[in-house]
Protein backbone atom coordinates (compact mmCIF):
# COMPACT_ATOMS: atom_id res chain seq x y z
CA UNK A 1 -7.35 32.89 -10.18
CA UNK A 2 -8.74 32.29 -7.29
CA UNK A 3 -7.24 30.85 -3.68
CA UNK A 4 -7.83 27.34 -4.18
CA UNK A 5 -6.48 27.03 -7.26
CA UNK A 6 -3.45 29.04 -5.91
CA UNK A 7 -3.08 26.16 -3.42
CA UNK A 8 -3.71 23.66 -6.22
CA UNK A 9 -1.08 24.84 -8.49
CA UNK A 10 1.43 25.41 -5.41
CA UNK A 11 0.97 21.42 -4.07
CA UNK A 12 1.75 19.91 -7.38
CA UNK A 13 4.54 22.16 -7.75
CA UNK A 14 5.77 20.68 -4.25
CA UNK A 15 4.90 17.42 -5.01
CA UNK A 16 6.82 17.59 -8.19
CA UNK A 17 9.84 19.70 -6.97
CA UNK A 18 9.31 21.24 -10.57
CA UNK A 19 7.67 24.05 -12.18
CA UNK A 20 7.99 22.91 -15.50
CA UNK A 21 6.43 19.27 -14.33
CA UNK A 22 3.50 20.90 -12.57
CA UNK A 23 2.97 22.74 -15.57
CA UNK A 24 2.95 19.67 -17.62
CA UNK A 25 0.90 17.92 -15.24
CA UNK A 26 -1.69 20.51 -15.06
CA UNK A 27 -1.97 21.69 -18.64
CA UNK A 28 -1.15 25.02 -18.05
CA UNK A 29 1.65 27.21 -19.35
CA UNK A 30 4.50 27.03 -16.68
CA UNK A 31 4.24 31.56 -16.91
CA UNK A 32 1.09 30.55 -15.41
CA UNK A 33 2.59 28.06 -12.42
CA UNK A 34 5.10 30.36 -11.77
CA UNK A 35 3.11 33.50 -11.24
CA UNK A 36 0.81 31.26 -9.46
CA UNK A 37 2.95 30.95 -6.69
CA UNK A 38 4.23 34.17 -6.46
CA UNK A 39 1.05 35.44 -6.31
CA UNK A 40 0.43 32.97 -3.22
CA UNK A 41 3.75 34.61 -1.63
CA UNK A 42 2.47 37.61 -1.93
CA UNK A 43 -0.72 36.76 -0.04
CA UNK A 44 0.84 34.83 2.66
CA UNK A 45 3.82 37.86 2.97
CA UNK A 46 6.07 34.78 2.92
CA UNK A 47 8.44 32.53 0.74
CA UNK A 48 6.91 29.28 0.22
CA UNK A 49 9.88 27.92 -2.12
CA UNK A 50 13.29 27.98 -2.94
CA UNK A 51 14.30 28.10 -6.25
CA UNK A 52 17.55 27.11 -8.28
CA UNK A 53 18.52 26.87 -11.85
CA UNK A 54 17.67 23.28 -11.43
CA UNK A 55 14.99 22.60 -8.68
CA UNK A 56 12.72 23.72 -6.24
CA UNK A 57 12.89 22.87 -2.68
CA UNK A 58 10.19 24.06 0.09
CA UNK A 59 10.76 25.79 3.20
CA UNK A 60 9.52 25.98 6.41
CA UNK A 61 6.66 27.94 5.60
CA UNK A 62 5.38 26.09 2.29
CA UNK A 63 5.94 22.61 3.91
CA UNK A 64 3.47 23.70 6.97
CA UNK A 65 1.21 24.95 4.28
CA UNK A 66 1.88 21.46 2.26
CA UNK A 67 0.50 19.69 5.75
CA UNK A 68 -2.46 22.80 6.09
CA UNK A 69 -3.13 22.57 2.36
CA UNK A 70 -3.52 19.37 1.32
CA UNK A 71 -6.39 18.19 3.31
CA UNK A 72 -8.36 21.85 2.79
CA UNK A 73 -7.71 21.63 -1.32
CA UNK A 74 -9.12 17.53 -1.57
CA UNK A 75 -12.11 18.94 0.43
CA UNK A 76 -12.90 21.42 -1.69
CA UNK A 77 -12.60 19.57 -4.85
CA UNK A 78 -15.13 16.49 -3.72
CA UNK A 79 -17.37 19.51 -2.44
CA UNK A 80 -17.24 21.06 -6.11
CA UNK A 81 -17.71 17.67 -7.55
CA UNK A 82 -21.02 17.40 -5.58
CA UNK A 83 -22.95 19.67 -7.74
CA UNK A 84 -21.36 18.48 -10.95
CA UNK A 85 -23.26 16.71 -13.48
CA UNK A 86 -21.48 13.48 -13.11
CA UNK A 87 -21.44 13.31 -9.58
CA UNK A 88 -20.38 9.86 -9.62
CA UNK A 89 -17.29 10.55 -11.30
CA UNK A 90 -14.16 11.36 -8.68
CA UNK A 91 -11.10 13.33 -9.89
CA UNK A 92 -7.61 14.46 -8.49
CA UNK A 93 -4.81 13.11 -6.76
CA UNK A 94 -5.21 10.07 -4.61
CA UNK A 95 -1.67 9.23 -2.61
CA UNK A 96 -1.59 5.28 -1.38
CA UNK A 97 0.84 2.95 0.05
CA UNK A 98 0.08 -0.80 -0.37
CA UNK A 99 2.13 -4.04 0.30
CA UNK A 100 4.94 -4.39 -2.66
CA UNK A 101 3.80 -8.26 -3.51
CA UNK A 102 -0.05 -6.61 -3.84
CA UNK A 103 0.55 -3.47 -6.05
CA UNK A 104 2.85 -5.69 -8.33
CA UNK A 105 0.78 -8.50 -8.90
CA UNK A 106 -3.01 -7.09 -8.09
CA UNK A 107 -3.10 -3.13 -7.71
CA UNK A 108 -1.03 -2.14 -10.86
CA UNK A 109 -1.89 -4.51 -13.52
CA UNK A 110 -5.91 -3.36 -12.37
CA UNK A 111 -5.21 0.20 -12.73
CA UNK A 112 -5.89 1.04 -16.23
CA UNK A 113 -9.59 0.21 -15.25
CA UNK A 114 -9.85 1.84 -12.47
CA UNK A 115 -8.46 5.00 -14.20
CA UNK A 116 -11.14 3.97 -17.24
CA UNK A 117 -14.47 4.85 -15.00
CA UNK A 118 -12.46 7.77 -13.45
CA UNK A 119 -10.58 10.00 -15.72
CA UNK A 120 -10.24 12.41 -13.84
CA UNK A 121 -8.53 10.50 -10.99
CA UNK A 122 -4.21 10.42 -10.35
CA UNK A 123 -2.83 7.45 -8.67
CA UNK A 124 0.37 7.80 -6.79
CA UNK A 125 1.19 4.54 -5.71
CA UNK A 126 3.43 4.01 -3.40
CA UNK A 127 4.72 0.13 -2.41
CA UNK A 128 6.59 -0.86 0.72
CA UNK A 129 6.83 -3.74 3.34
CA UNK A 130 7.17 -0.95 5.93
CA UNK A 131 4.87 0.75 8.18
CA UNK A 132 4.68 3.99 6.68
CA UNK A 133 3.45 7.24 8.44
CA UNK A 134 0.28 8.79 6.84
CA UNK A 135 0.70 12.39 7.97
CA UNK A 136 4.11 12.59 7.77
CA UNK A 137 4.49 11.03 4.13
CA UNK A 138 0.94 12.58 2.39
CA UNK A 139 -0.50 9.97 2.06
CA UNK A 140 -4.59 8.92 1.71
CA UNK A 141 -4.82 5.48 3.43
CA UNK A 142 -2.84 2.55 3.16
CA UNK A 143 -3.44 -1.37 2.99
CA UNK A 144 -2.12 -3.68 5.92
CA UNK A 145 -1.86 -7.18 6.22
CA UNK A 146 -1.23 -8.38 9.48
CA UNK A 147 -1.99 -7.31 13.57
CA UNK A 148 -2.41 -3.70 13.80
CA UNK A 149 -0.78 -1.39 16.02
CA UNK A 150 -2.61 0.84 18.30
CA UNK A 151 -2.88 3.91 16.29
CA UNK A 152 -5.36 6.99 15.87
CA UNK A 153 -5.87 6.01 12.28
CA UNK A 154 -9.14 4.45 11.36
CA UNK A 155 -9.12 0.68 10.25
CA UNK A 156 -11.79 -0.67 7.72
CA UNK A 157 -11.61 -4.53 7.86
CA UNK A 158 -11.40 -5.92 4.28
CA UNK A 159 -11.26 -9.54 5.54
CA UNK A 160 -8.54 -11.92 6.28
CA UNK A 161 -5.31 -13.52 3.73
CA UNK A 162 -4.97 -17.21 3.48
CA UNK A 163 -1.53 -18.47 4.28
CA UNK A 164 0.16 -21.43 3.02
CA UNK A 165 3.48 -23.64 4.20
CA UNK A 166 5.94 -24.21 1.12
CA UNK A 167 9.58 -24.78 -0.24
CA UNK A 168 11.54 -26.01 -3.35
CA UNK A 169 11.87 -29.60 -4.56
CA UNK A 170 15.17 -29.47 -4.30
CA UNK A 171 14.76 -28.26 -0.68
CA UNK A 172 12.54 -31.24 0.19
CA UNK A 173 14.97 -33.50 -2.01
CA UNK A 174 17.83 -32.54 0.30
CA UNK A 175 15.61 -32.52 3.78
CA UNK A 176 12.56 -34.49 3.21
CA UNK A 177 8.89 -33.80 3.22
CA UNK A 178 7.84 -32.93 6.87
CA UNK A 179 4.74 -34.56 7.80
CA UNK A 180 3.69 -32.84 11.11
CA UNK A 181 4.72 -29.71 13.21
CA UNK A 182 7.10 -32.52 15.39
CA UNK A 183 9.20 -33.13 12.45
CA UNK A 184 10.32 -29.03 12.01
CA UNK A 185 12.94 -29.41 14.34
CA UNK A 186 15.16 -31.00 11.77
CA UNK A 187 14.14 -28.45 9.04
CA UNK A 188 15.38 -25.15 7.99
CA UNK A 189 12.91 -21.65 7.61
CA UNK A 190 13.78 -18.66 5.85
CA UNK A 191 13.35 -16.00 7.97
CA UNK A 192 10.90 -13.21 7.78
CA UNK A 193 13.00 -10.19 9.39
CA UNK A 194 9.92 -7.43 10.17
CA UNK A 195 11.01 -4.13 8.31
CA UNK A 196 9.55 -1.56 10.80
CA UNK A 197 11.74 -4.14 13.89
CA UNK A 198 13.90 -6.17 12.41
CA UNK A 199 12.79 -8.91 14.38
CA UNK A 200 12.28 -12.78 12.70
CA UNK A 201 8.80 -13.65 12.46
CA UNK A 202 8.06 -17.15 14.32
CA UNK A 203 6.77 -20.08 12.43
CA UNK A 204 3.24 -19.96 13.50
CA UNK A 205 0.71 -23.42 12.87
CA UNK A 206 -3.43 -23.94 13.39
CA UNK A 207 -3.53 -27.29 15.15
CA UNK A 208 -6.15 -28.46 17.28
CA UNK A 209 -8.10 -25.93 16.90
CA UNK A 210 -5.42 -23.43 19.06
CA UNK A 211 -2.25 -21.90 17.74
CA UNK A 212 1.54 -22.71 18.09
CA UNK A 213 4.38 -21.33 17.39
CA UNK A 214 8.37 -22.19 17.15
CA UNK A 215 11.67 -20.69 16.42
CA UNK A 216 13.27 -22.79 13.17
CA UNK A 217 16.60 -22.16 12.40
CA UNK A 218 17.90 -20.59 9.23
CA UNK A 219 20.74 -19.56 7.71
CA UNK A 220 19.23 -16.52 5.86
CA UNK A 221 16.86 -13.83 7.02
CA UNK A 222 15.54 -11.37 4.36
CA UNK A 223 13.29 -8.24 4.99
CA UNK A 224 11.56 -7.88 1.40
CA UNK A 225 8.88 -10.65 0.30
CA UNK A 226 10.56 -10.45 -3.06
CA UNK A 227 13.89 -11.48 -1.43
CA UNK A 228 12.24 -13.70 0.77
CA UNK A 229 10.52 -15.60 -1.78
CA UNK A 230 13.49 -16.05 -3.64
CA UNK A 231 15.37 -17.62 -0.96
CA UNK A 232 12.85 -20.48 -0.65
CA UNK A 233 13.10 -20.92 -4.73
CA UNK A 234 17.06 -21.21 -4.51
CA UNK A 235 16.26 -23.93 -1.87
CA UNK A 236 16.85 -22.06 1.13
CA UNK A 237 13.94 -23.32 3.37
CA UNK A 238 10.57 -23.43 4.45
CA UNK A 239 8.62 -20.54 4.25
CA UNK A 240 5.15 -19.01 5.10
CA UNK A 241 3.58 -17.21 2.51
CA UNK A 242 -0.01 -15.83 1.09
CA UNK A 243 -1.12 -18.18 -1.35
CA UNK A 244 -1.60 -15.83 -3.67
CA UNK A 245 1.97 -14.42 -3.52
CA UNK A 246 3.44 -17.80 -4.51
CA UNK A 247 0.05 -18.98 -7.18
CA UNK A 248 2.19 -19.07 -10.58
CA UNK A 249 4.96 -21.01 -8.41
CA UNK A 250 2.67 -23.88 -7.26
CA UNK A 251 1.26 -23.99 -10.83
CA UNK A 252 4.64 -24.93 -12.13
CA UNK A 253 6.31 -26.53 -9.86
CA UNK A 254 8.89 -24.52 -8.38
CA UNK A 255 7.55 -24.23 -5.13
CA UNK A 256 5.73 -27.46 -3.44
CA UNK A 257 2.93 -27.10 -0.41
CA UNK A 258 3.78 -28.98 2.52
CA UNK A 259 1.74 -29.66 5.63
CA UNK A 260 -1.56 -28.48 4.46
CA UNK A 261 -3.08 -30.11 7.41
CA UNK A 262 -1.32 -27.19 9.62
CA UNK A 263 -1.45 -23.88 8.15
CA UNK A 264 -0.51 -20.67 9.74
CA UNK A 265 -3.27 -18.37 11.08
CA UNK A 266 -4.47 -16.02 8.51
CA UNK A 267 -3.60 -12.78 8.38
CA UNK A 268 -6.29 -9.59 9.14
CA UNK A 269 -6.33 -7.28 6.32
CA UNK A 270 -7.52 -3.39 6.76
CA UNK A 271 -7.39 -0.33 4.99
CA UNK A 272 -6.31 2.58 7.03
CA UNK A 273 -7.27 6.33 6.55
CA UNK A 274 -6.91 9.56 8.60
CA UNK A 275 -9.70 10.25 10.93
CA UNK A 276 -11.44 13.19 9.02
CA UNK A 277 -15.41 14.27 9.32
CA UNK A 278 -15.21 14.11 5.83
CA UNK A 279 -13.58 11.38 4.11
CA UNK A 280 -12.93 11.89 0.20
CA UNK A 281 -14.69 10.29 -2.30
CA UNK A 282 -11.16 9.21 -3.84
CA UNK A 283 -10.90 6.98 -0.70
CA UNK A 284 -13.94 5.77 -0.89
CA UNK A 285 -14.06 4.67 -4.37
CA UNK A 286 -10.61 3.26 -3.93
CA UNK A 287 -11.41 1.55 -0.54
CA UNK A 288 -14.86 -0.18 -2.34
CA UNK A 289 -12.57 -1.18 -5.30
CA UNK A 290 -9.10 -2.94 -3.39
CA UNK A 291 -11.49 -4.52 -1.64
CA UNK A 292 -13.53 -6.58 -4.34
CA UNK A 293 -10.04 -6.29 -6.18
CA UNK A 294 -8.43 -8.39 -3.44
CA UNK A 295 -11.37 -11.11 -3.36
CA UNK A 296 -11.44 -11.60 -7.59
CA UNK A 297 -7.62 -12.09 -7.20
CA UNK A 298 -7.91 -14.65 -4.72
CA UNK A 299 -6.20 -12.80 -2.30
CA UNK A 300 -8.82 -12.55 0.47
CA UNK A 301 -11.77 -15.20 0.46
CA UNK A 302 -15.15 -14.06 -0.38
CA UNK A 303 -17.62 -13.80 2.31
CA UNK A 304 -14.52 -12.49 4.79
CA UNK A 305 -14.60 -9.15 3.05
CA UNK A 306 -16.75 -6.05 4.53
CA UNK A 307 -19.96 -4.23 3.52
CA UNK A 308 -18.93 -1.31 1.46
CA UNK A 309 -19.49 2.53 2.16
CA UNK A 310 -22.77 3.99 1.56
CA UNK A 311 -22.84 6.43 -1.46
């Protein structure tokens, strides 16, 4: 066996915390993952794990090789795939972190074809509101919606999200139907708390061709678009949403657009990615894919959305 598939066998048992999973995972008889890893030990002249009767934990020296590994390993598997047959074809482990609203409703219920034209490929899909940290978490690229923070990671511009003003009927029953930004004084928001600052988004308005804001006030603040979402269903307040996010409410009338003539601005949307010389054809083929994903689902508008990559 030789080095790289050493590494390969030693990163799914740390991503699994299990020999027996990584076994299972990787077809191969768990003797096999085992001595695998010992064998790495023994090259490196260091313990990579810890081992108990019931898990596996790293240490210092296998996560630094985790963070060493993991970039060297995907590199060396899109190199091999170069000179395959089926070229096209990508396969291994692709780690991503999208908005929860967007891998509930778009990302996972599209997966089983994406996984059809590459069989070889393994999604780990990870969902947050948060800003979560690339290096630090493993992870591929991510999809943002919303300004972007002055980072080192590279941004590819998908386009921008359409956002909509909405509540409840029995919201507008209680407060009436505002008719113009003047009239949101009397009128309660729910309000978006930021996960990464905890701060409460502003409502924001297109009006005159320049943007406003104002603070509403609101008796409930909620940090997860599920939560938030719910609060304006249980006639809670106004809120600002995607349209997408709240499509199946419109249609049935749970939820009720209101002052359509002044939306909020819409929202950038990027994928971001490490800064590498090489950037893995997993990426790729998932970057090319969320990205006419997002546009058949409504979520971005066509024309907004960029070229994609060269092959």
């Amino acid at each position: 066996m030789d080095r790289v598939d050493l590494l390969r066998i030693f990163l799914r048992v740390a991503a699994t915390g299990s020999f027996s999973q990584a076994a299972d995972q990787l077809a191969l008889p768990r003797p096999t993952v085992s001595l695998a890893v010992q064998q790495l030990e023994a090259r490196l002249g260091t313990r990579l794990l810890h081992r108990t009767t019931r898990k596996v934990a790293l240490t210092l020296d296998g996560q630094a090789l985790v963070d060493s590994a993991s970039s060297l390993v995907d590199e060396m598997q899109d190199l091999e795939q170069r000179f395959r047959p089926h070229a096209h074809a990508v396969a291994g482990r692709l780690r991503i972190d999208v908005p929860s609203r967007v891998a509930r409703l778009i990302v996972a219920p599209a997966l089983p074809e994406l996984l059809a034209q590459h069989p070889g490929l393994e999604v780990d899909l990870g969902s947050s509101d948060r800003a979560v940290d690339l290096v630090q978490e493993h992870i591929d690229c991510v999809l943002r919606v919303g300004p972007l923070a002055d980072s080192s990671l590279v941004a590819k511009s998908l386009g921008s999200m359409e956002l909509i003003n909405c509540a409840s009927p029995a919201y507008l029953a209680r407060h009436g139907r505002p008719q113009s930004p003047a009239e949101l004084a009397g009128h309660q928001s729910v309000h978006y708390n930021s996960p990464t600052t905890g701060r409460a988004a502003a409502w924001e308005w297109l009006e005159g061709g320049a943007e406003h804001s104002m603070v509403l006030p609101g008796a409930v603040g909620a940090n997860h678009v599920e939560s938030y979402i719910a609060c304006a269903l249980a006639g809670l307040g106004l809120i600002q949403i995607p349209r997408y996010d709240v499509q199946a409410h419109l249609q049935s009338g749970e939820l009720v657009e209101v002052l359509q003539a002044y939306p909020p601005p819409a929202l950038p949307v990027h994928v971001l990615y490490l800064h590498r010389a090489h950037l893995s054809r997993r990426v790729r083929v998932f970057i090319d894919w969320i990205e006419q994903l997002l546009v058949q689902a409504g979520a971005i508008a066509p024309g907004t959305a960029a070229a994609a990559f060269p092959p």
